[in-house]
Protein backbone atom coordinates (compact mmCIF):
# COMPACT_ATOMS: atom_id res chain seq x y z
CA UNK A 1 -28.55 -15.53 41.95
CA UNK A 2 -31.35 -15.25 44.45
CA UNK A 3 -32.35 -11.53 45.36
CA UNK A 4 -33.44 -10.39 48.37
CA UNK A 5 -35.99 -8.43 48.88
CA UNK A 6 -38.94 -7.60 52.12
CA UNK A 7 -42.03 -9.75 51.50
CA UNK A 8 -43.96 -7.14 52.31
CA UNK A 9 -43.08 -5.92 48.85
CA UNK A 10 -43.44 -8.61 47.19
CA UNK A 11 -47.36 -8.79 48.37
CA UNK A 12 -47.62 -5.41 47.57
CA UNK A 13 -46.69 -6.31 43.28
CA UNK A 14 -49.98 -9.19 44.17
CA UNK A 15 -52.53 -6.37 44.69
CA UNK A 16 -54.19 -3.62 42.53
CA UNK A 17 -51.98 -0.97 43.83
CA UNK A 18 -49.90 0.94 41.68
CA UNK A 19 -46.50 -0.41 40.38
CA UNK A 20 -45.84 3.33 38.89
CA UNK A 21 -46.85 6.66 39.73
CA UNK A 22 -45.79 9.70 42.74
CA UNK A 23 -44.24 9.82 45.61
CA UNK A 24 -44.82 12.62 48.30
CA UNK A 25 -42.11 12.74 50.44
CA UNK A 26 -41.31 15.98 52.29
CA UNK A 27 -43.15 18.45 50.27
CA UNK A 28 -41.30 17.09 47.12
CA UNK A 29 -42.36 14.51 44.31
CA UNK A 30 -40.82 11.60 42.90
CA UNK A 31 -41.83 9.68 40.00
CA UNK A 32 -41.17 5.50 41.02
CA UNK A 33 -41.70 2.64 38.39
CA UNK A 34 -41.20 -1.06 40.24
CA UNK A 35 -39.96 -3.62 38.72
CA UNK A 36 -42.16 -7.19 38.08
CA UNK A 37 -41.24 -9.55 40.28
CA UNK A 38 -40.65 -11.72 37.77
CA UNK A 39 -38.04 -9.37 36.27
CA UNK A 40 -36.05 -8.61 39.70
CA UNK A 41 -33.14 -11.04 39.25
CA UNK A 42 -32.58 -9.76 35.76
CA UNK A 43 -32.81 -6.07 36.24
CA UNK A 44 -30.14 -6.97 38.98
CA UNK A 45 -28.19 -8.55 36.30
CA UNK A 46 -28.67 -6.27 33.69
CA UNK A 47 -27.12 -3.31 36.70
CA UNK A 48 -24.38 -5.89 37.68
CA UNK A 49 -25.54 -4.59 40.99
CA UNK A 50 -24.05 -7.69 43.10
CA UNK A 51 -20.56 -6.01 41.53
CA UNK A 52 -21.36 -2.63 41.64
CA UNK A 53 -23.17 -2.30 44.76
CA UNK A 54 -22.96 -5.43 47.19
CA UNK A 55 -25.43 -5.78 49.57
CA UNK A 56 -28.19 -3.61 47.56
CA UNK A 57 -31.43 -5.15 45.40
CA UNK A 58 -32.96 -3.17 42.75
CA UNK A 59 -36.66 -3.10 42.70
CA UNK A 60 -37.66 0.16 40.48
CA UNK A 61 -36.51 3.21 38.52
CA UNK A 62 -37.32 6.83 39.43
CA UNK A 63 -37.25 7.31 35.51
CA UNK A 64 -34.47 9.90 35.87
CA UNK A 65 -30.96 7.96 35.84
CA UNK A 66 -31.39 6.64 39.44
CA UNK A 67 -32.61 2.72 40.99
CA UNK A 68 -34.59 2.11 44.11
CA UNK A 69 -32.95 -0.61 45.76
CA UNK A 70 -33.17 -2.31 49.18
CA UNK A 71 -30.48 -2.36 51.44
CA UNK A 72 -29.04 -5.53 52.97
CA UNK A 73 -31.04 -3.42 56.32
CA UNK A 74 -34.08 -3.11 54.55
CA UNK A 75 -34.06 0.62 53.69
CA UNK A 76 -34.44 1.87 50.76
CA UNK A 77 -32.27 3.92 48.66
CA UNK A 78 -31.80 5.55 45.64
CA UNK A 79 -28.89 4.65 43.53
CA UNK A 80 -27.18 6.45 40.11
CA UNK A 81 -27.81 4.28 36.91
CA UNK A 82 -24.45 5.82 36.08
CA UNK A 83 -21.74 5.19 38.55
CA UNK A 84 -23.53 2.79 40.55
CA UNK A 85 -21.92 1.87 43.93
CA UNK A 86 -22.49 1.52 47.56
CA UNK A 87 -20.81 4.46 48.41
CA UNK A 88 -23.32 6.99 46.79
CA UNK A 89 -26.39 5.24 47.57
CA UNK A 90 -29.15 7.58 49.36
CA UNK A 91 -31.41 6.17 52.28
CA UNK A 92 -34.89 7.53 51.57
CA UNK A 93 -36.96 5.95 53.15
CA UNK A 94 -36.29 2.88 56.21
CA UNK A 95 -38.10 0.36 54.72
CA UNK A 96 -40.64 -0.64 52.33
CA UNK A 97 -43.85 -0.12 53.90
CA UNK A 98 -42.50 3.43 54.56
CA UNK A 99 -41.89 3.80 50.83
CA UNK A 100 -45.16 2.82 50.14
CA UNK A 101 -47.33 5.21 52.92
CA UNK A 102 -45.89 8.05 50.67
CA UNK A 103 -47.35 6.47 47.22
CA UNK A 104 -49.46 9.71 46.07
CA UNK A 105 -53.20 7.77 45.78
CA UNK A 106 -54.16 8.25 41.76
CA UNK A 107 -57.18 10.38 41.08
């Protein structure tokens, strides 16, 4: 199974930047761990997403019960852990790079 995800995220895992840390996204916080790329087609195993939610790619936990996976339109949404399906998944942000201009800078 080959997953898809933007290439600008997969440069991003090749730098120094943080894989885990904050979010700021409209006055609110959100913890985000991202997944190795090495690890991607297994976590997406592991969630049977191509099952549960067609069309989506896991790339990171929020740590609470919910995924951050890409859409097959490059967004990204948030996804439950538990009860995992397309139908419930919740654009946050419309792509990567957008994702990662809210990644709180660590002090």
């Amino acid at each position: 199974m080959k997953i898809e995800v933007p290439q600008d995220f997969l440069s991003y895992l090749k730098t120094e930047n943080p894989t885990a840390g904050f979010l700021t996204s409209d006055g609110a916080e959100r913890y985000f761990d991202l997944c190795p790329e090495s690890e991607l087609e297994g976590w997406n195993q592991d969630y049977d997403v191509s099952n549960l939610a067609p069309g989506f790619a896991v790339f990171g936990t929020n740590g609470g019960g919910e995924v951050y996976a890409f859409g097959s339109d490059g967004g990204v949404y948030e996804l439950p852990e538990i009860g995992m399906s397309a139908e419930v998944a919740n654009l946050i942000f419309s792509s990567w790079a957008e994702f990662a201009s809210h990644i709180t800078p660590s002090a």
